[in-house]
N, C-alpha and C. Protein backbone atom coordinates (compact mmCIF):
# COMPACT_ATOMS: atom_id res chain seq x y z
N UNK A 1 -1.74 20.60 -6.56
CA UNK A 1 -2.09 19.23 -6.22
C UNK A 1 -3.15 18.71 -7.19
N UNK A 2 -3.46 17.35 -7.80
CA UNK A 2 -3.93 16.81 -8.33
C UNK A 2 -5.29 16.08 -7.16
N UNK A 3 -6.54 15.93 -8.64
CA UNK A 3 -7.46 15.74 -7.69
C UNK A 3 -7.40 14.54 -8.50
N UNK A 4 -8.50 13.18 -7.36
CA UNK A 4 -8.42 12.24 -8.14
C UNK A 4 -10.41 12.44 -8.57
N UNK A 5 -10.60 11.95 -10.19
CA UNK A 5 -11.78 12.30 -10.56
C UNK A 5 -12.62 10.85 -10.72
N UNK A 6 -12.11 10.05 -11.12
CA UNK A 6 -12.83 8.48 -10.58
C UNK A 6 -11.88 7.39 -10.63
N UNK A 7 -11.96 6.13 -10.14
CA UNK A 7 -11.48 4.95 -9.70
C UNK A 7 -12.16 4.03 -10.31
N UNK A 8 -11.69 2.89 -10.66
CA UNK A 8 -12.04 1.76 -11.18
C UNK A 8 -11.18 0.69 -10.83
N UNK A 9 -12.73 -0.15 -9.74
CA UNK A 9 -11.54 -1.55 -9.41
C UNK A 9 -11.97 -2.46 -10.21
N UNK A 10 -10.78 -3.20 -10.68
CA UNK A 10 -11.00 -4.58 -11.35
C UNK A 10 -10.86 -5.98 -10.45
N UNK A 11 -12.15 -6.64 -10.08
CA UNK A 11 -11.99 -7.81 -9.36
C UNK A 11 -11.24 -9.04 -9.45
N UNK A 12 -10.71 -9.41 -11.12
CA UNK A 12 -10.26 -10.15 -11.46
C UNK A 12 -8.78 -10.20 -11.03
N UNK A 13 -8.27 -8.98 -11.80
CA UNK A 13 -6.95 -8.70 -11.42
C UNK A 13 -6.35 -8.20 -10.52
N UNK A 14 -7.41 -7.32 -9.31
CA UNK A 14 -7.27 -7.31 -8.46
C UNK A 14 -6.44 -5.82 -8.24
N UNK A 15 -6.69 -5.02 -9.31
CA UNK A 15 -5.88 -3.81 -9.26
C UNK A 15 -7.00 -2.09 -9.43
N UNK A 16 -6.15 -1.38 -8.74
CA UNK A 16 -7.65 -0.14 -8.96
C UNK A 16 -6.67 0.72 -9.93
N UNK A 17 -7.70 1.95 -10.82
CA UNK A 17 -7.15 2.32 -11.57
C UNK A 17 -7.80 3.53 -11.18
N UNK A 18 -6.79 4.37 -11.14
CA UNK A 18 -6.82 5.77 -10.65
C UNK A 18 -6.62 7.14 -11.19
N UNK A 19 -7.55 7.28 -11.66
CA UNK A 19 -7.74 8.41 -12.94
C UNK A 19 -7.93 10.60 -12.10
N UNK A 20 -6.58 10.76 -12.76
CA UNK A 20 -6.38 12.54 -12.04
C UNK A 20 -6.79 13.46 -13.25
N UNK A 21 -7.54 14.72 -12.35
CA UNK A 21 -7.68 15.73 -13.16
C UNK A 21 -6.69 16.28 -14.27
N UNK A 22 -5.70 15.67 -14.25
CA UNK A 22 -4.91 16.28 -15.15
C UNK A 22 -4.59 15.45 -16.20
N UNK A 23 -5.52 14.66 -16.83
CA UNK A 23 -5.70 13.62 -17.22
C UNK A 23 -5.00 12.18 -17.42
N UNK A 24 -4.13 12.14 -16.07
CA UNK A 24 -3.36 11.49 -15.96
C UNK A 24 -3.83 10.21 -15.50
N UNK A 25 -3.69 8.36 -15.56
CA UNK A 25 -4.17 7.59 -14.44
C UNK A 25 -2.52 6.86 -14.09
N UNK A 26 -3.29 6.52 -13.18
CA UNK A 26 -2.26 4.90 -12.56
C UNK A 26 -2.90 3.65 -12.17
N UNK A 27 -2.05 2.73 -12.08
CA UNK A 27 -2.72 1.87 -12.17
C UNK A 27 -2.02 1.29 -10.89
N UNK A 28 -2.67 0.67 -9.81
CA UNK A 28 -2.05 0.28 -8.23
C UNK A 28 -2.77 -1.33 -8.52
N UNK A 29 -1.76 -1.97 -7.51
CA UNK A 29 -2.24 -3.66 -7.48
C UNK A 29 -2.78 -3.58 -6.06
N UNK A 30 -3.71 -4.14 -6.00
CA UNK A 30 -4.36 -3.86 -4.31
C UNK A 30 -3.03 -4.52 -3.33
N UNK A 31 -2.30 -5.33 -3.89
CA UNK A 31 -0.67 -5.59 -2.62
C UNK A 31 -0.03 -4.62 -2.24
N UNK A 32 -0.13 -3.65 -3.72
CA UNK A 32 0.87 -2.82 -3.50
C UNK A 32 0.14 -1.44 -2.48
N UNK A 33 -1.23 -1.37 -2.57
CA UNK A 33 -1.81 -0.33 -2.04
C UNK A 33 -1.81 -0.74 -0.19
N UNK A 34 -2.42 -2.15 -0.74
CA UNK A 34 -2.23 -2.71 1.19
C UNK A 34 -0.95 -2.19 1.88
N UNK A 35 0.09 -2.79 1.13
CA UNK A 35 1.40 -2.72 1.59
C UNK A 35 2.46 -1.36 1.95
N UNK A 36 1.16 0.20 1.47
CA UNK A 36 1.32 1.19 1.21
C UNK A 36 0.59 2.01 2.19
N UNK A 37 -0.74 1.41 2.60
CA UNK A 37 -1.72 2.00 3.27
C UNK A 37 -1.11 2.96 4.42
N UNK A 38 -1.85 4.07 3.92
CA UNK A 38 -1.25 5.26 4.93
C UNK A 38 -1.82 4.85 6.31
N UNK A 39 -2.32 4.09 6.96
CA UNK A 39 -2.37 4.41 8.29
C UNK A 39 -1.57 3.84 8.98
N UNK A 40 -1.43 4.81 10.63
CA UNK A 40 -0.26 4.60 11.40
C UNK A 40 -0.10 2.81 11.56
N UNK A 41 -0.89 1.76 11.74
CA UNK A 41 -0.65 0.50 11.25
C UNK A 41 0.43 -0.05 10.42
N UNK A 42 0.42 0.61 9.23
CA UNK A 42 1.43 0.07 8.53
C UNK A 42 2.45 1.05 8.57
N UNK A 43 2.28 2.20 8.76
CA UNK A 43 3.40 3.65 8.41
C UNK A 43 4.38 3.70 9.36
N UNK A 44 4.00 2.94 10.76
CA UNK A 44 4.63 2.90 12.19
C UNK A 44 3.92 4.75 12.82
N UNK A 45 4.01 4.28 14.29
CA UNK A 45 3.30 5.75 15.05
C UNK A 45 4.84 6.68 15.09
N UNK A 46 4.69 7.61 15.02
CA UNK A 46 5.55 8.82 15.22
C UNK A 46 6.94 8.67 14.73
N UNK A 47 7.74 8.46 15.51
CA UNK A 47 9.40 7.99 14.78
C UNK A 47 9.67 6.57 14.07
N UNK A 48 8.39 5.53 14.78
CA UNK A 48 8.20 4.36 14.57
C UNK A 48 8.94 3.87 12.31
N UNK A 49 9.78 3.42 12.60
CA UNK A 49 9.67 2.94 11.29
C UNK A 49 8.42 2.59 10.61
N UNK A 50 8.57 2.35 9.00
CA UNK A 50 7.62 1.71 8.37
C UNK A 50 7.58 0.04 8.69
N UNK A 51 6.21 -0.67 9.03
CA UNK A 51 5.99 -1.84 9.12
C UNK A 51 6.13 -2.48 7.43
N UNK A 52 6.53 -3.88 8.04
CA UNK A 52 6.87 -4.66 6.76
C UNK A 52 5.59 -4.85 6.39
N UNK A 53 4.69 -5.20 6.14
CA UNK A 53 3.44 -6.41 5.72
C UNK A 53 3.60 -7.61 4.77
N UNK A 54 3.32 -8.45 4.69
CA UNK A 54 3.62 -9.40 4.80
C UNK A 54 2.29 -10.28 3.71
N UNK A 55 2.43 -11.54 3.10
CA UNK A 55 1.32 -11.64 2.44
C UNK A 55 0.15 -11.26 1.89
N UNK A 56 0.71 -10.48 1.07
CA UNK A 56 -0.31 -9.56 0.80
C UNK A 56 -1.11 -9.66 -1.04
N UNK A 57 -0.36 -10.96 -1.37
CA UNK A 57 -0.27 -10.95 -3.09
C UNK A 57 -1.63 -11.61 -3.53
N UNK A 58 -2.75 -11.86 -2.88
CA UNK A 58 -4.20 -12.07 -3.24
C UNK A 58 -5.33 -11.56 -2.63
N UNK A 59 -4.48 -10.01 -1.91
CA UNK A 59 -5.49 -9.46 -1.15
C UNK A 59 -6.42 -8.84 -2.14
N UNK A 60 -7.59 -8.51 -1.81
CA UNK A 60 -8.27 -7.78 -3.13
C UNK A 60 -9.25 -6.11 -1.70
N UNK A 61 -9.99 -5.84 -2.67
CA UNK A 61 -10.44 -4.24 -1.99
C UNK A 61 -12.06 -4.96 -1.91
N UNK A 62 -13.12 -4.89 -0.58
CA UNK A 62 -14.40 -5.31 -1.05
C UNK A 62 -15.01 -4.33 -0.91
N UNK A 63 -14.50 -2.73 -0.58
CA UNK A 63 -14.89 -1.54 -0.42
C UNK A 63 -14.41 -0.43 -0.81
N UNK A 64 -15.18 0.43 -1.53
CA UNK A 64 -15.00 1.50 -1.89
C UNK A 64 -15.24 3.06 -1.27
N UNK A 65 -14.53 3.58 -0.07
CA UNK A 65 -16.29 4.56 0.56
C UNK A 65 -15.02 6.11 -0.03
N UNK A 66 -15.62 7.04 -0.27
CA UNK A 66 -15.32 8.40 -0.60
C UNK A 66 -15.92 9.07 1.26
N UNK A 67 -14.47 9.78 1.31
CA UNK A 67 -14.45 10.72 2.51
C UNK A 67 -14.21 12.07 1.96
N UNK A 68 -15.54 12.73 2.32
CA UNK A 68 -15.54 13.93 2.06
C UNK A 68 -15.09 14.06 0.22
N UNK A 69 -14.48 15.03 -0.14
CA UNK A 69 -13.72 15.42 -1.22
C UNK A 69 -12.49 15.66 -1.57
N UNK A 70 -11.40 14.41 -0.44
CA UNK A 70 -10.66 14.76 -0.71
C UNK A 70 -9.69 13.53 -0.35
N UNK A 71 -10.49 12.16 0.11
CA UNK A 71 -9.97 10.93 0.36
C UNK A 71 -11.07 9.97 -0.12
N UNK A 72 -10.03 8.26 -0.54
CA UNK A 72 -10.93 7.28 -0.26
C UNK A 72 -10.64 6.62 1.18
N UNK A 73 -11.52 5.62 1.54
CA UNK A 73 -10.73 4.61 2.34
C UNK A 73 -11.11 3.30 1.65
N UNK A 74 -10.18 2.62 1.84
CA UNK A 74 -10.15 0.97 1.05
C UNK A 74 -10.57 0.43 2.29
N UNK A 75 -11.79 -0.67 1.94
CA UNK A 75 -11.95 -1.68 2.61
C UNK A 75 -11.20 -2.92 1.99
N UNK A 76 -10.41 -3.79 2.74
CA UNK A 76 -9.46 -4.57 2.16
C UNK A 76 -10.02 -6.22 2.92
N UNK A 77 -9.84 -6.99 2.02
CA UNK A 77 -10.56 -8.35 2.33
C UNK A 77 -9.89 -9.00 3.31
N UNK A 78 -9.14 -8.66 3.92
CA UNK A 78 -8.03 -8.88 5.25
C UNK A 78 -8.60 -8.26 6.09
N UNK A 79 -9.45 -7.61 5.88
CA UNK A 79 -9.79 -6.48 7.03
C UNK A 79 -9.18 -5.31 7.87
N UNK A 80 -8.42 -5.04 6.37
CA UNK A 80 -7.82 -3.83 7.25
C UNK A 80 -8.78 -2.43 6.13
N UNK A 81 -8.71 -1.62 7.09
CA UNK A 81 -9.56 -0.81 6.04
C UNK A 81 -9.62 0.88 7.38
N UNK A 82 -8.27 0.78 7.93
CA UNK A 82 -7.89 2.34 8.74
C UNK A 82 -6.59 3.21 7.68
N UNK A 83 -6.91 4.15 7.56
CA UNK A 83 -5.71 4.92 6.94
C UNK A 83 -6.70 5.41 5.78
N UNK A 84 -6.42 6.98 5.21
CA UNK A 84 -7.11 7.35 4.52
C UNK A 84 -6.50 7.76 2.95
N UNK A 85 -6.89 7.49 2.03
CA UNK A 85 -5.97 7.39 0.96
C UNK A 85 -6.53 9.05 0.11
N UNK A 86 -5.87 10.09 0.76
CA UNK A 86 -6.10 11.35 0.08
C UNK A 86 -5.79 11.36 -1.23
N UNK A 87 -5.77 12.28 -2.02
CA UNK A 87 -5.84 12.97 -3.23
C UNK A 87 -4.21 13.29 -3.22
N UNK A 88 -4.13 13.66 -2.55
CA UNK A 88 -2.58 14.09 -2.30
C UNK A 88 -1.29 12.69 -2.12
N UNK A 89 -2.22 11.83 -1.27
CA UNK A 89 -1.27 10.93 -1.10
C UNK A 89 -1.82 9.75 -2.39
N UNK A 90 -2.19 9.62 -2.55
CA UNK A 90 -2.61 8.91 -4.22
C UNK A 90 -1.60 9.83 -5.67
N UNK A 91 -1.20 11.17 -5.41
CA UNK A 91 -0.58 11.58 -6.72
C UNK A 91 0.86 10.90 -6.15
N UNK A 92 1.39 10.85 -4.58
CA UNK A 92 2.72 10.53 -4.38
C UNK A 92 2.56 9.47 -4.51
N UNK A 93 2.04 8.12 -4.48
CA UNK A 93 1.93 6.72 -4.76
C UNK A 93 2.04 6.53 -6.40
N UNK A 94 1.75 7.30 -7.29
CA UNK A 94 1.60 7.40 -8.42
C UNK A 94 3.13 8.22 -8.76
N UNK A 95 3.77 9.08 -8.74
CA UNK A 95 5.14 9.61 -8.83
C UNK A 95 6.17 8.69 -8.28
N UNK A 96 5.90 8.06 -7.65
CA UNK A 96 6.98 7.21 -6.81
C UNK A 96 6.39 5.90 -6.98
N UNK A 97 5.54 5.18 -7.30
CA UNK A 97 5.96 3.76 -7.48
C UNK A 97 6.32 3.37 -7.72
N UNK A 98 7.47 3.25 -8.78
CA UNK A 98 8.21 2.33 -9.07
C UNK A 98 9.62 2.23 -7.84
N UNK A 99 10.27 3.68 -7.34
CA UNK A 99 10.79 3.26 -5.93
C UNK A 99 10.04 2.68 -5.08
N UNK A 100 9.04 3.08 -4.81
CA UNK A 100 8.37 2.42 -3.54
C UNK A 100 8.75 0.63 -3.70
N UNK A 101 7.80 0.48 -4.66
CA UNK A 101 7.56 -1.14 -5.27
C UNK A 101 9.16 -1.74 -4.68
N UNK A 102 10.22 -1.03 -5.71
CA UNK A 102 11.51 -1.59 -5.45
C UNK A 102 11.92 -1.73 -4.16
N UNK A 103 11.70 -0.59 -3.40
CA UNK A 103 11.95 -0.54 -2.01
C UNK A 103 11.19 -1.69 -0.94
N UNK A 104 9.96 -1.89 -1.12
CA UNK A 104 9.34 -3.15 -0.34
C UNK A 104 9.98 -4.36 -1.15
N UNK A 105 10.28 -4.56 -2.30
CA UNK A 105 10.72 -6.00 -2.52
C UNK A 105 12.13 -6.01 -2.02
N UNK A 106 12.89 -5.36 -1.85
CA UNK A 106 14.08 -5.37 -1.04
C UNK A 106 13.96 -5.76 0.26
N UNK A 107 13.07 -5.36 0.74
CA UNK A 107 12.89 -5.09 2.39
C UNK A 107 12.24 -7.13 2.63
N UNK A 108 10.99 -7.46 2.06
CA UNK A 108 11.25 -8.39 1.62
C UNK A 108 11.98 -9.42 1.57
N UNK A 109 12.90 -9.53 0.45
CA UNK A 109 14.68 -10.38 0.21
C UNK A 109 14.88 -10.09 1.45
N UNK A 110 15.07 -9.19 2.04
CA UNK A 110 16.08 -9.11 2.97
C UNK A 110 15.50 -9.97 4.54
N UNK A 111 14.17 -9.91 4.65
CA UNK A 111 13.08 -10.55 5.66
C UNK A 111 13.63 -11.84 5.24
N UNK A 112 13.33 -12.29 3.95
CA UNK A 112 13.37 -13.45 3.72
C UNK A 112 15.27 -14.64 3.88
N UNK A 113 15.57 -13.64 3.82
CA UNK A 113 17.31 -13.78 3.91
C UNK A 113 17.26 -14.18 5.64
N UNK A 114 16.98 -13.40 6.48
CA UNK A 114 17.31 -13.06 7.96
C UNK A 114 16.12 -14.44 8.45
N UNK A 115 15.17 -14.91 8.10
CA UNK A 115 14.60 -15.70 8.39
C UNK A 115 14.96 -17.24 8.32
N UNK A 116 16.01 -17.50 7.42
CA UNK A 116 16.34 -18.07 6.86
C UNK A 116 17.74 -18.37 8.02
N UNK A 117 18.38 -17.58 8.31
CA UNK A 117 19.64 -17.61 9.22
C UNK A 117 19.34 -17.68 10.75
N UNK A 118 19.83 -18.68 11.30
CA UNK A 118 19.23 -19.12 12.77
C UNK A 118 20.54 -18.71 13.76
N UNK A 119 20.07 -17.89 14.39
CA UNK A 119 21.29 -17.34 15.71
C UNK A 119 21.86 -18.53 16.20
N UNK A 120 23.37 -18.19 16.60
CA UNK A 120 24.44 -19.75 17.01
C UNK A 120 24.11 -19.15 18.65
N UNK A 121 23.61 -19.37 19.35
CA UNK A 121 23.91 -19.53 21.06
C UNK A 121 25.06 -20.24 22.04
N UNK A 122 26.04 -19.64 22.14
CA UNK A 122 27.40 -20.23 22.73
C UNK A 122 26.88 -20.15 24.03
N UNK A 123 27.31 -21.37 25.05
CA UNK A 123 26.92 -21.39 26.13
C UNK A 123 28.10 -21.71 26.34
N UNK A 124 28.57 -20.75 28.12
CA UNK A 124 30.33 -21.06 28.02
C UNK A 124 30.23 -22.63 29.25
């Protein structure tokens, strides 16, 4: 497992940059991290599907706190700031983003499709 060795948020752009012992970084958009956030909130509880979230494209981070040695937690300007962003789950956000990413903008289209279509109610 990869450790993460420091972080750098950029306020402007609104993205953190996430630098691993193996001298690897990534680079996350705080939407995409919101929209990612491991806690049961967004992940759904137990069998619970994953929650959509929803406006999330000018959220920014106004907190940084280190748990222990082996998580951050994001304080997020929405105020969400439960779910703990391990070392472990930061290298899988980093191996898989570009599915992930693809996978929420689908989910997305598809919100946006179904919202769009209004149920016919036949009354006999």
């Amino acid at each position: 497992m990869k450790h993460v060795t420091k972080v750098h948020y950029h306020s402007v752009s609104k993205n953190l940059d996430v630098y691993f012992d193996d001298d690897s970084m990534a680079v996350f958009s705080c939407e995409f991290l919101r929209v990612h956030s491991p806690s049961a909130e967004v992940q759904g509880h137990g069998a619970e599907p994953m929650k959509l979230v929803l406006n999330k494209q000018h959220v920014g981070i106004k907190k940084i706190v280190p748990v222990g040695h082996y998580a951050l937690r994001l304080d997020f300007d929405d105020g969400h700031n439960s779910g703990l962003f391990s070392w472990s789950y930061f290298e899988t956000l980093q191996a898989q983003h570009e599915t992930l990413w693809d996978k929420y903008q689908a989910r997305l289209a598809e919100h946006e499709r179904n919202k769009d279509s209004v149920p016919i109610k036949f009354v006999p």
